[in-house]
Each structure stands twice: as structure tokens, then as C-alpha cells.
Protein backbone atom coordinates (compact mmCIF):
# COMPACT_ATOMS: atom_id res chain seq x y z
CA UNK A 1 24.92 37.86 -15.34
CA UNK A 2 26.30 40.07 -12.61
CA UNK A 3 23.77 42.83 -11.34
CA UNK A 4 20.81 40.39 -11.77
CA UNK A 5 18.46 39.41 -8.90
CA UNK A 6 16.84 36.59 -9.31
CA UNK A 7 13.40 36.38 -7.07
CA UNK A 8 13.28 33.40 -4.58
CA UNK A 9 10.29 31.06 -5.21
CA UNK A 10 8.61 31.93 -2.48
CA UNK A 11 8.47 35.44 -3.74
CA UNK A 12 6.96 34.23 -6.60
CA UNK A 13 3.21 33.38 -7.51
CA UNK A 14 2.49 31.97 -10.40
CA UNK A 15 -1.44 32.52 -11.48
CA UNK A 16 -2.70 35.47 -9.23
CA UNK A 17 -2.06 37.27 -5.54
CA UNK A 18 -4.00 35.19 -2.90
CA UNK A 19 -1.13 33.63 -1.05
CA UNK A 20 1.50 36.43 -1.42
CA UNK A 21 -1.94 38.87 0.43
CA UNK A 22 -1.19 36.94 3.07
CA UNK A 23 1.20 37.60 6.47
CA UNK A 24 2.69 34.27 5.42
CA UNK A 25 2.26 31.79 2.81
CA UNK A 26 0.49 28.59 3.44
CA UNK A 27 3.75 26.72 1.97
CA UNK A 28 5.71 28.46 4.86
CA UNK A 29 3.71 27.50 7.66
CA UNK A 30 3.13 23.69 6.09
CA UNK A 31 6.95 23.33 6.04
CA UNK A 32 8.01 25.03 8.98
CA UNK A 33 5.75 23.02 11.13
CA UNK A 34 6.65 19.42 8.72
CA UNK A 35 2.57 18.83 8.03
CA UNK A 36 1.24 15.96 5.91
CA UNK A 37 -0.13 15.77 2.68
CA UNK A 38 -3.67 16.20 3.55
CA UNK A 39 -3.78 18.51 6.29
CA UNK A 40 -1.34 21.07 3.73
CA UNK A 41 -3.87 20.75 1.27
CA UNK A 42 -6.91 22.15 3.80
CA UNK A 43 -4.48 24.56 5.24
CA UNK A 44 -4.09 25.84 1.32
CA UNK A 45 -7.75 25.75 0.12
CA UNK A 46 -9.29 27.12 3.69
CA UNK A 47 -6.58 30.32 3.36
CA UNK A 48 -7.48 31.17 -0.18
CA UNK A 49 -10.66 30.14 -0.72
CA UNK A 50 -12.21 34.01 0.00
CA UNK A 51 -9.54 35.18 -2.68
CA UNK A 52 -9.54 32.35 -4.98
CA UNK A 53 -12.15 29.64 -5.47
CA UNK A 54 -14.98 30.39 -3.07
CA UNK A 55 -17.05 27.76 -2.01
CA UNK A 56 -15.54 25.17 -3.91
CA UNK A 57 -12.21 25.91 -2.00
CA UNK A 58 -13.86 24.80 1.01
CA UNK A 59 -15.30 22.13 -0.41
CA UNK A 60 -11.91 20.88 -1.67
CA UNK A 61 -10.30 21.40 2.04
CA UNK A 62 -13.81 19.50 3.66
CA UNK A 63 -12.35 16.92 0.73
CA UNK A 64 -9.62 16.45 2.08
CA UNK A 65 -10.29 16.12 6.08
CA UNK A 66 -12.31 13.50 4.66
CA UNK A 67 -9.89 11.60 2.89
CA UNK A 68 -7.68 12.34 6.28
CA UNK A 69 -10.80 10.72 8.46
CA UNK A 70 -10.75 7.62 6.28
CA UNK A 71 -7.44 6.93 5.94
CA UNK A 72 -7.08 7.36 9.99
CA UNK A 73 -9.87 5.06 10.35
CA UNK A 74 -8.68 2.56 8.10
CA UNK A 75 -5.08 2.78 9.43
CA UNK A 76 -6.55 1.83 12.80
CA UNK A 77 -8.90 -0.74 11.71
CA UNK A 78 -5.63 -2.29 10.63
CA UNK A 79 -3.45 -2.11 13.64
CA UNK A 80 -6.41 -3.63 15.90
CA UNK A 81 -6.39 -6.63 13.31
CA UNK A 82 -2.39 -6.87 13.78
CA UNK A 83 -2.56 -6.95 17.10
CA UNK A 84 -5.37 -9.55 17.27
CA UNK A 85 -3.57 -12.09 15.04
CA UNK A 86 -0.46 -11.45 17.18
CA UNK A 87 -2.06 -11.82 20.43
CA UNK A 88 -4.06 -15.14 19.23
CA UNK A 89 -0.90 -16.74 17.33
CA UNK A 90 0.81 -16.24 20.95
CA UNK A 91 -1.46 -16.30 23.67
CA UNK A 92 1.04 -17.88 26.15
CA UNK A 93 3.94 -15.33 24.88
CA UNK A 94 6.86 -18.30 24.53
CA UNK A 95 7.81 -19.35 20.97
């Protein structure tokens, strides 16, 4: 198979152009900076959505920071309850 070159994935797009139109690809800039789940998916949908999806690309990424909002909220709804029970089960801080 010498003589073959073999395109890297991120040369690749599979189902149209609207992240290789870009200066760099949203999957670039997601890794390279180690971003979550959620805030990867509204970097994708708000960089394509004028190329891809319209609207409903935005309303996708909008989605997702409020899944992100939630989750935050939730997560710190949590800790304050954690640190309630620990400070009440110990208020004199000996065992």
C-alpha cells in the first residue's frame, strides 16, 4: 500500500463543509483547550449554525447552556447540603 496517503480525520468531514470553512475546527479548539461536554456542544452548534442548521443550531447550543445552568445549580445545591450535614453531625469538630 506504499504511495497511498491516507487523510487524517481531522481533514475529513463527513456530511458537508461547515467546519472544514472554518480557520479551525470546533473539535480543535474543544480539545486543545480540554472543554466539557456541554460547553463543546455550544461551541459546535453556535460555529455552524449560519452554514448548517440555522436557527435550530442555536437553539440546540441555548439547549445546552441550559442543561450546563442546571446541572451547575444542582451540583451546588448539593455541596451546600454536604456541608450542612457535616457541619451539624460535628459542630464541636472532635470525634
Amino acid at each position: 500500500m506504499s504511495g497511498t496517503f491516507v487523510k487524517s480525520a481531522l481533514e475529513k468531514q463527513i456530511g458537508g463543509t461547515h467546519y472544514k470553512e472554518l480557520a479551525i475546527q470546533p473539535v480543535e479548539f474543544i480539545h486543545a483547550n480540554n472543554i466539557g461536554y456541554f460547553e463543546g456542544n455550544v461551541i459546535k452548534y453556535v460555529t455552524r449554525w449560519k452554514g448548517k442548521n440555522g436557527i435550530a443550531d442555536l437553539e440546540k447550543a441555548k439547549h445546552y447552556i441550559e442543561l450546563l445552568i442546571e446541572l451547575h445549580k444542582n451540583d451546588q445545591e448539593a455541596d451546600a447540603v454536604i456541608e450542612h450535614i457535616l457541619s451539624t453531625a460535628n459542630p464541636g469538630g472532635t470525634d
